[in-house]
N, C-alpha and C. Protein backbone atom coordinates (compact mmCIF):
# COMPACT_ATOMS: atom_id res chain seq x y z
N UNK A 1 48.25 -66.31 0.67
CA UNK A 1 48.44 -65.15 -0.18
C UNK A 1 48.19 -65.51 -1.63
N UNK A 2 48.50 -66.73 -2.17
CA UNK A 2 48.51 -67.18 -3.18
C UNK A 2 46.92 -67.26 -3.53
N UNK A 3 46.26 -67.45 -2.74
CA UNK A 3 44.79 -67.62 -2.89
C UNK A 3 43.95 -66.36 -3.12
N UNK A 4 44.82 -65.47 -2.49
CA UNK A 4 43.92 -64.19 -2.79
C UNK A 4 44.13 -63.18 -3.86
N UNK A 5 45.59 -63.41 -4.57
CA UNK A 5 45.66 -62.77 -5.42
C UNK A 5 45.09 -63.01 -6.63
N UNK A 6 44.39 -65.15 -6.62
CA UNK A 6 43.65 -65.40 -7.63
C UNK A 6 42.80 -65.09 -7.45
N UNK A 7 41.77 -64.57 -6.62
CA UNK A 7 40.42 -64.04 -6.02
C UNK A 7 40.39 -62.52 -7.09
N UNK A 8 41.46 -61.56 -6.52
CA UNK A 8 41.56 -60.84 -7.15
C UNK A 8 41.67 -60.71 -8.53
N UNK A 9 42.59 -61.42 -8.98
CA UNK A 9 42.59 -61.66 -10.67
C UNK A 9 41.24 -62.34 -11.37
N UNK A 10 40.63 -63.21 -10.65
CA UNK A 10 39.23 -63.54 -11.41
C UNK A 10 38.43 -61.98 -10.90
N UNK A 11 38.30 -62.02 -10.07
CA UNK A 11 37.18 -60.21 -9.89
C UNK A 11 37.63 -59.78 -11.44
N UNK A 12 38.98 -59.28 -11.59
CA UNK A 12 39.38 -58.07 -12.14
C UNK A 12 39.38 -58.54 -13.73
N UNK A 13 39.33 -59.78 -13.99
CA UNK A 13 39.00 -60.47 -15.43
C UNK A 13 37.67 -60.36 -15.64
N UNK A 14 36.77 -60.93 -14.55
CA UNK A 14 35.35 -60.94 -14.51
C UNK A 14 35.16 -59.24 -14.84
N UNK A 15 35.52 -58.16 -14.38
CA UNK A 15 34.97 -57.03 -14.70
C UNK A 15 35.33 -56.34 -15.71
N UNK A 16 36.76 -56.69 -16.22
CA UNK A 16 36.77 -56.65 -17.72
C UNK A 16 36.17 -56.93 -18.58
N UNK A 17 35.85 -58.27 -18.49
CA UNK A 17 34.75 -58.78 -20.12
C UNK A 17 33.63 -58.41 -19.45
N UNK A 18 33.07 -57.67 -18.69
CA UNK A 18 31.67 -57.20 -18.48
C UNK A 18 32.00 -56.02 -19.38
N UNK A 19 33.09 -55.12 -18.95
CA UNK A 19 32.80 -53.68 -19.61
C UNK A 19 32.89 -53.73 -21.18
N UNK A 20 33.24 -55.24 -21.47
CA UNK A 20 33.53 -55.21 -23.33
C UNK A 20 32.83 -55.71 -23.67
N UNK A 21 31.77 -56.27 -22.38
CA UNK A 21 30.33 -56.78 -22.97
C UNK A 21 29.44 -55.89 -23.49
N UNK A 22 29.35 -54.65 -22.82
CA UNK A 22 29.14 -53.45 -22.76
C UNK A 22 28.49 -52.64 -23.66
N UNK A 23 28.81 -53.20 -24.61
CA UNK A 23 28.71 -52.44 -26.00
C UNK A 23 27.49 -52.60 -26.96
N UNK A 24 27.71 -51.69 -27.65
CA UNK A 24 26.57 -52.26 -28.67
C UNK A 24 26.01 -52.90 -29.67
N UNK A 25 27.17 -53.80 -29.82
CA UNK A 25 27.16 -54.81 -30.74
C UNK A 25 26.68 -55.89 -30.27
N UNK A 26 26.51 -55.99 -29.30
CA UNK A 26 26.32 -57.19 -28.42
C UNK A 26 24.68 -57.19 -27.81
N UNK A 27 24.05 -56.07 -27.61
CA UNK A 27 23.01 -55.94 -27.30
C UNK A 27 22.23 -55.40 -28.51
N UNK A 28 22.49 -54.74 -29.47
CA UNK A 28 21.68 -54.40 -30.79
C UNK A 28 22.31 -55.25 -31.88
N UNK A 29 22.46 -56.50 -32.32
CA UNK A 29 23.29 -57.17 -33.03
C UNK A 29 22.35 -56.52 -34.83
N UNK A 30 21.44 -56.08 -34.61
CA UNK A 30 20.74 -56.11 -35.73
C UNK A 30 21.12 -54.67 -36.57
N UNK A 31 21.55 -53.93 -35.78
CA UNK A 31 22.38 -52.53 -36.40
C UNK A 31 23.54 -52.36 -36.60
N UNK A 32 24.43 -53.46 -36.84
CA UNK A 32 25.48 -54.13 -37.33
C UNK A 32 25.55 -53.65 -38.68
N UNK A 33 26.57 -53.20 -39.05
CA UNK A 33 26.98 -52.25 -40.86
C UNK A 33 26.51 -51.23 -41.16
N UNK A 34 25.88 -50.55 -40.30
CA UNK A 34 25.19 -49.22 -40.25
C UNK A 34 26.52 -48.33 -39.91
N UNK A 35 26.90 -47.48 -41.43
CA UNK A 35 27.81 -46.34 -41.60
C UNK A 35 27.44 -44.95 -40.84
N UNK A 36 26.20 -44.13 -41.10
CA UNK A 36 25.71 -43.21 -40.12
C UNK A 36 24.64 -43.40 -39.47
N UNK A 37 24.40 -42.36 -38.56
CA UNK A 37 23.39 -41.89 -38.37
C UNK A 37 23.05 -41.30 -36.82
N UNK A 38 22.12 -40.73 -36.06
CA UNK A 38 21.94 -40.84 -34.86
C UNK A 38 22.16 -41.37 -34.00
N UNK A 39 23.29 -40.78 -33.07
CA UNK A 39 23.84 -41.50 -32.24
C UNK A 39 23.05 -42.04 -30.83
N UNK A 40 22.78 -43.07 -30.63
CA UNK A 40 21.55 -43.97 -29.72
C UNK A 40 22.62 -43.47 -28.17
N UNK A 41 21.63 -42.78 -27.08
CA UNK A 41 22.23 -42.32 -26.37
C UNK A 41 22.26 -43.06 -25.08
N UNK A 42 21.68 -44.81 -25.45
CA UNK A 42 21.93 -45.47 -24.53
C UNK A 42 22.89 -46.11 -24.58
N UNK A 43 23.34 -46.31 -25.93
CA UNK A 43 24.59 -47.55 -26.03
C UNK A 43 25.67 -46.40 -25.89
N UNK A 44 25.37 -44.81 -25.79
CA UNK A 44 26.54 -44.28 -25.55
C UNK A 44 27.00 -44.04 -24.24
N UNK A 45 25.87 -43.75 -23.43
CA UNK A 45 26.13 -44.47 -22.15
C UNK A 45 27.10 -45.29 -21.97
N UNK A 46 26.31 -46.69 -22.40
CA UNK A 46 26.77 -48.26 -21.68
C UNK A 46 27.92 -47.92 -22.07
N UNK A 47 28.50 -47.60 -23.07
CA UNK A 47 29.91 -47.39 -23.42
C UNK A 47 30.93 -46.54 -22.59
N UNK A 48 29.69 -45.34 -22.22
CA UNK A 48 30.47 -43.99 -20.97
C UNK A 48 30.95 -44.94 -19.85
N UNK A 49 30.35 -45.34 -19.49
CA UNK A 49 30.10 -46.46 -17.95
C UNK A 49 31.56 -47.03 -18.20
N UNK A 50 31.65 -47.59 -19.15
CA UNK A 50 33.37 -48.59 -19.69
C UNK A 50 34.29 -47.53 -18.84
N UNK A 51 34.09 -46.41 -19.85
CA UNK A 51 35.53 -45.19 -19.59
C UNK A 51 35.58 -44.93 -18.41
N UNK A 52 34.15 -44.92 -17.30
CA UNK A 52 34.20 -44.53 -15.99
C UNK A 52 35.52 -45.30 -15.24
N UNK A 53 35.07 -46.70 -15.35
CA UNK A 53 35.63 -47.77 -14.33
C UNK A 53 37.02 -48.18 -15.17
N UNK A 54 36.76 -48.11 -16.51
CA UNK A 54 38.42 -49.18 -16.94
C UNK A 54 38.44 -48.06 -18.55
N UNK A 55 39.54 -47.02 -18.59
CA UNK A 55 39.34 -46.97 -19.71
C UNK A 55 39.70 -47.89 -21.35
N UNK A 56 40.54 -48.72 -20.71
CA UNK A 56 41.01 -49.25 -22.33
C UNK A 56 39.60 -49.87 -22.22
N UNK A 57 38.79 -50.66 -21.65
CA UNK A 57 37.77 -51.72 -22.11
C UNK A 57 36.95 -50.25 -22.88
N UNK A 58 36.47 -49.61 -22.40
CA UNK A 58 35.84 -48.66 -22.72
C UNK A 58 35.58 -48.13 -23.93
N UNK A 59 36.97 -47.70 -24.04
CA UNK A 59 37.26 -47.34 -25.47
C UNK A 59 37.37 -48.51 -26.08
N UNK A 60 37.43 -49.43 -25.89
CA UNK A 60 37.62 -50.48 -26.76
C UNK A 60 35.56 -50.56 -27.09
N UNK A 61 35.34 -50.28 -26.21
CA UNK A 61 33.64 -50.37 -26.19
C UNK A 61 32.96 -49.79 -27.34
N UNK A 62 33.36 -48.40 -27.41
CA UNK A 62 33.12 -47.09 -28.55
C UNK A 62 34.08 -47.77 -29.38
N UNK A 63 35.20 -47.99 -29.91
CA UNK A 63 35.59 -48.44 -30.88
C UNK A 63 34.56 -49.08 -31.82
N UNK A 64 34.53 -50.23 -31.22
CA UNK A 64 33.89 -51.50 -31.37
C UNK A 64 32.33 -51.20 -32.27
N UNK A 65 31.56 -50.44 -31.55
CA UNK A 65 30.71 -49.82 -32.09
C UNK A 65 30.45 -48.89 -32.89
N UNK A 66 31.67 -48.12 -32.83
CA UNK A 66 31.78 -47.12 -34.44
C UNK A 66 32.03 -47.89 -35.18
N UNK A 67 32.64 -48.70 -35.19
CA UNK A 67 33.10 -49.86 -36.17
C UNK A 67 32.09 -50.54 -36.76
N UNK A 68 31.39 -51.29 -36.12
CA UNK A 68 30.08 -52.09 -36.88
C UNK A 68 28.99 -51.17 -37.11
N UNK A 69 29.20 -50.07 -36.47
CA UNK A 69 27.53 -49.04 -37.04
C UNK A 69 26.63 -49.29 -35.82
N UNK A 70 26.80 -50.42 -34.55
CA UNK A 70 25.68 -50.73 -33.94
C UNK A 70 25.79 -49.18 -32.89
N UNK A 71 26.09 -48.20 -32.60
CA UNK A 71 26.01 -47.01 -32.07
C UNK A 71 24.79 -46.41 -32.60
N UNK A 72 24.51 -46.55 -33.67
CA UNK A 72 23.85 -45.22 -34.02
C UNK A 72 22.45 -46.15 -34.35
N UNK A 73 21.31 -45.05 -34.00
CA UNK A 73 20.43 -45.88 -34.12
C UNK A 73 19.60 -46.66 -35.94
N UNK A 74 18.68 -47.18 -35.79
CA UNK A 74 18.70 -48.00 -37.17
C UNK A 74 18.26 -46.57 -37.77
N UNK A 75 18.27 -47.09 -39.60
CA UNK A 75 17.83 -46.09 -40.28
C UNK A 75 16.13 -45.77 -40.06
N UNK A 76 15.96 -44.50 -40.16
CA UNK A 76 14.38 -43.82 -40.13
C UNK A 76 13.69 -44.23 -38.36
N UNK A 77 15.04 -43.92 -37.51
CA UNK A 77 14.48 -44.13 -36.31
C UNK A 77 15.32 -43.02 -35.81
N UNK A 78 14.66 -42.04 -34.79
CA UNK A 78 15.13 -40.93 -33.94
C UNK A 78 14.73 -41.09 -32.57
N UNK A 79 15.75 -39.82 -31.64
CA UNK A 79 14.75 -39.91 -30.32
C UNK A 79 14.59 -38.56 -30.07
N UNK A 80 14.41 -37.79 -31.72
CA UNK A 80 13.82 -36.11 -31.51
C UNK A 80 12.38 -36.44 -32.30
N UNK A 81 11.66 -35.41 -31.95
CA UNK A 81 10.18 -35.37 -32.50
C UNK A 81 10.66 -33.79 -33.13
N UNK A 82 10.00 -33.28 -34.44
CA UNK A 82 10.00 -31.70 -35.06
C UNK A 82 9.33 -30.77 -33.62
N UNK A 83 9.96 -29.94 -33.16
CA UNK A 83 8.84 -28.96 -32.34
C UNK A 83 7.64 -28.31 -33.10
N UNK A 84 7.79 -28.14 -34.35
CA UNK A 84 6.55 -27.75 -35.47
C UNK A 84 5.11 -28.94 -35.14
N UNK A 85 5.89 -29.64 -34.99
CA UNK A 85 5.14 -30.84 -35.05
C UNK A 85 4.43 -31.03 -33.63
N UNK A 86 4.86 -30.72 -32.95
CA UNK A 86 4.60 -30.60 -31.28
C UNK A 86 3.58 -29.71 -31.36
N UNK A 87 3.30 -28.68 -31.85
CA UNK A 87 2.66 -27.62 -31.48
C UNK A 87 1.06 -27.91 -32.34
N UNK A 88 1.22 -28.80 -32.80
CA UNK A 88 -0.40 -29.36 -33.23
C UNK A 88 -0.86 -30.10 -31.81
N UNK A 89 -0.27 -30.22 -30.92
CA UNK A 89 -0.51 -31.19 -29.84
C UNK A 89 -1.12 -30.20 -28.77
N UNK A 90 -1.08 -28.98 -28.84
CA UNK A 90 -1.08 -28.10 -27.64
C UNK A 90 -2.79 -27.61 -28.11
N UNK A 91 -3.19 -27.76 -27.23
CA UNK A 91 -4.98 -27.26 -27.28
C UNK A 91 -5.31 -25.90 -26.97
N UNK A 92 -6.61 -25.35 -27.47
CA UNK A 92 -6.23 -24.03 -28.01
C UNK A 92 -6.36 -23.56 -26.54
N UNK A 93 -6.71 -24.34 -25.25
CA UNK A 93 -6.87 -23.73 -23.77
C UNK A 93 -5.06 -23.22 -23.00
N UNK A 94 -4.11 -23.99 -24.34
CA UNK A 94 -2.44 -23.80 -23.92
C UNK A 94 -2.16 -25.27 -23.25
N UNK A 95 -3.34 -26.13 -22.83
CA UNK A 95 -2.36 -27.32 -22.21
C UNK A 95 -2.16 -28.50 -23.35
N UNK A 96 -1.41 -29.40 -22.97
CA UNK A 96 -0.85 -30.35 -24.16
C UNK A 96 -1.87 -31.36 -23.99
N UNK A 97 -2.91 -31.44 -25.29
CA UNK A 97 -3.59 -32.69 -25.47
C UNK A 97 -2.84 -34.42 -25.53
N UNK A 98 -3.16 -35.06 -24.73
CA UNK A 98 -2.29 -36.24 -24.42
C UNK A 98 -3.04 -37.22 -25.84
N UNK A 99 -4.26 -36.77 -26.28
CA UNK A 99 -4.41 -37.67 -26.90
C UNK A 99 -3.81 -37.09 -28.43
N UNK A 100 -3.66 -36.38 -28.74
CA UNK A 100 -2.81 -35.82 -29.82
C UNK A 100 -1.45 -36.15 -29.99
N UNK A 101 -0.48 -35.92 -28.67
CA UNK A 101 0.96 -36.34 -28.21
C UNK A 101 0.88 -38.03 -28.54
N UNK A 102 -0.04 -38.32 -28.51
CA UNK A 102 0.36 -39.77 -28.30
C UNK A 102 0.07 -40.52 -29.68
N UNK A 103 -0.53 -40.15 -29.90
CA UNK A 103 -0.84 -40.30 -31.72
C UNK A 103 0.36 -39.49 -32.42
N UNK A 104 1.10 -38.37 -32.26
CA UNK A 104 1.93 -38.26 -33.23
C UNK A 104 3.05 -38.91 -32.53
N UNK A 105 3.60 -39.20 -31.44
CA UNK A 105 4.51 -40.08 -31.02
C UNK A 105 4.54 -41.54 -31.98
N UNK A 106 3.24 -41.70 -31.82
CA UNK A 106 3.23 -42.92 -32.24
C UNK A 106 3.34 -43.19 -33.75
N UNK A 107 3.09 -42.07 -34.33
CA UNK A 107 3.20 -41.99 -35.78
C UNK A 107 4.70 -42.09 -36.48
N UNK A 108 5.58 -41.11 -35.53
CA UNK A 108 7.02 -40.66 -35.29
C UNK A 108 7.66 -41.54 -35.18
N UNK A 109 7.79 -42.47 -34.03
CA UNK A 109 8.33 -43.12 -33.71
C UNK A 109 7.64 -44.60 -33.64
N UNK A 110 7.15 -45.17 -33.59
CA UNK A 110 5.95 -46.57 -34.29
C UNK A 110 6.08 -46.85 -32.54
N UNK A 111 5.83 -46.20 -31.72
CA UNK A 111 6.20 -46.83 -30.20
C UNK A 111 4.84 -46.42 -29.52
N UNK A 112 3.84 -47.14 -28.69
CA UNK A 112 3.08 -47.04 -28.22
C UNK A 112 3.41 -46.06 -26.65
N UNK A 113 3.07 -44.93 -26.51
CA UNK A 113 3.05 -44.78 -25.17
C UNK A 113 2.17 -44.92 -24.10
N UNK A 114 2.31 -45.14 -22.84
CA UNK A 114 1.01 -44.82 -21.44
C UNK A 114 0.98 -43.50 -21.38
N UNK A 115 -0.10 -42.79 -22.12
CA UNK A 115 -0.22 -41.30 -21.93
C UNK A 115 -1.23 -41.35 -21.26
N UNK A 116 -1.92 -41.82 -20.84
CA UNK A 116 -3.36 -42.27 -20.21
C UNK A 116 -2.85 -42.87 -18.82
N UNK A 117 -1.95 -43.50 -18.72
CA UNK A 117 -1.90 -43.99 -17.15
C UNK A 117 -1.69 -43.20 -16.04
N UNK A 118 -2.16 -43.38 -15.14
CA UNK A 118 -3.09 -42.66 -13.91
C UNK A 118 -1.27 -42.17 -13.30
N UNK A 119 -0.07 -43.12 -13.33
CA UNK A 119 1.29 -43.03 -12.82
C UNK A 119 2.14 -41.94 -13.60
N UNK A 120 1.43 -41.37 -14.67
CA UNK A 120 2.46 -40.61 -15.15
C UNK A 120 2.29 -39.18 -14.79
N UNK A 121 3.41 -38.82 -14.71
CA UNK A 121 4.01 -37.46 -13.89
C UNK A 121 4.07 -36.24 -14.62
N UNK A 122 3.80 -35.17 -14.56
CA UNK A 122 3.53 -34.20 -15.78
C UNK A 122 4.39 -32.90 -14.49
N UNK A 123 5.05 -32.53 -15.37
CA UNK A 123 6.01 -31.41 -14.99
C UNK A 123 5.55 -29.88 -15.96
N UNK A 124 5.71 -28.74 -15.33
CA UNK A 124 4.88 -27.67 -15.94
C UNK A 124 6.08 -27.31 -16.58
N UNK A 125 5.90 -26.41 -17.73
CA UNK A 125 7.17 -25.89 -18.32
C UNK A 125 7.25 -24.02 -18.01
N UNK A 126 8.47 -23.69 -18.42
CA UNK A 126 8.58 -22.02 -17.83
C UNK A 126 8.61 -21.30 -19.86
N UNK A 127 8.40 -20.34 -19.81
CA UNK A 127 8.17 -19.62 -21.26
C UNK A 127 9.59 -19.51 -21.61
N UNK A 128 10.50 -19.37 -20.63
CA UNK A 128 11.98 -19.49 -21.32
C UNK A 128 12.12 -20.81 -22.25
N UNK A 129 11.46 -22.07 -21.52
CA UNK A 129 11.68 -23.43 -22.09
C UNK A 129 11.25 -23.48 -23.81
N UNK A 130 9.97 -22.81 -23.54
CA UNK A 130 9.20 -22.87 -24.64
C UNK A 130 9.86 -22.05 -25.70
N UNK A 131 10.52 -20.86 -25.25
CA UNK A 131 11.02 -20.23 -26.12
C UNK A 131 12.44 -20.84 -26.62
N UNK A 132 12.93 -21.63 -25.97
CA UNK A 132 14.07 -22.58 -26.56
C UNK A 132 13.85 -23.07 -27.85
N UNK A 133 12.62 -23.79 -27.62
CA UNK A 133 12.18 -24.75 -28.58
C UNK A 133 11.73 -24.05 -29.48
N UNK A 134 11.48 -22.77 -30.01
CA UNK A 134 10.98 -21.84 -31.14
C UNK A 134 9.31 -21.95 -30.66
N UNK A 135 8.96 -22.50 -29.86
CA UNK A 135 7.42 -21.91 -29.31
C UNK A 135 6.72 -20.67 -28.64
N UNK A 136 5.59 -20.44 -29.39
CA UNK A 136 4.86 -19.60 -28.63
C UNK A 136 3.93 -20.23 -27.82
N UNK A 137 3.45 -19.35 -26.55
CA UNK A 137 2.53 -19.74 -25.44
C UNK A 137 0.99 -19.24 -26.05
N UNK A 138 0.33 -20.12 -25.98
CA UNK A 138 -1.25 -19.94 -26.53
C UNK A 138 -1.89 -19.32 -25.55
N UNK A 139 -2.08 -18.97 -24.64
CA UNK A 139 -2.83 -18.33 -23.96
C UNK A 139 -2.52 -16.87 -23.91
């Protein structure tokens, strides 16, 4: 019995300092003292994931990261594009020029995309969508 309750106590230590590994200080060390900005919706995740399974590590997770600034992403970096800006991308036939999208992506955000690869998946949109976004349909 004695043997298994240390079994158990290393598991349950071991999955603690995973979830306080968790965070984003630890994986973005370079956005460290950053007061605002856009909140990076992966490290808010990794942090959600904490609260799922253990909440004090969790919150200790989001703490941790409001604290040093590493939450939010660096300055003059987003993961919205302007929809104004989108709509130079759309060709005057109504479908979205990939080679346009991918040049202002890349302008936007300095990130190269595969807009060209043969694997990527293109989903049609409905005029409600478009009308979310303050767009009109060109055709």
């Amino acid at each position: 019995m004695h043997m298994k309750s240390r079994v158990i106590g290393g598991a349950l230590i071991v999955a603690l300092l995973t979830q306080l590994s968790a965070c984003g200080s630890i994986f973005f060390p370079d956005r460290r003292g950053q007061i605002e900005g856009k909140i990076d919706p992966v490290v808010a995740g990794l942090d959600a994931i904490g609260l799922l399974f253990y909440i004090i590590p969790g919150l200790i997770a989001f703490g941790i990261d409001f604290a040093t600034g590493a939450i939010y992403f660096p300055e003059g970096q987003s993961a919205q594009i302007d929809p104004q800006k989108l709509q130079d991308t759309i060709g005057t036939d109504g479908k979205v020029d990939n080679v346009r999208l991918k040049a202002l992506i890349e302008s936007e955000t300095g990130r190269s995309l595969p807009l060209d690869d043969p694997r990527l998946i293109q989903h049609k949109g409905s005029l409600q969508q478009l009308a979310a976004f303050g767009l009109q349909p060109a055709a």
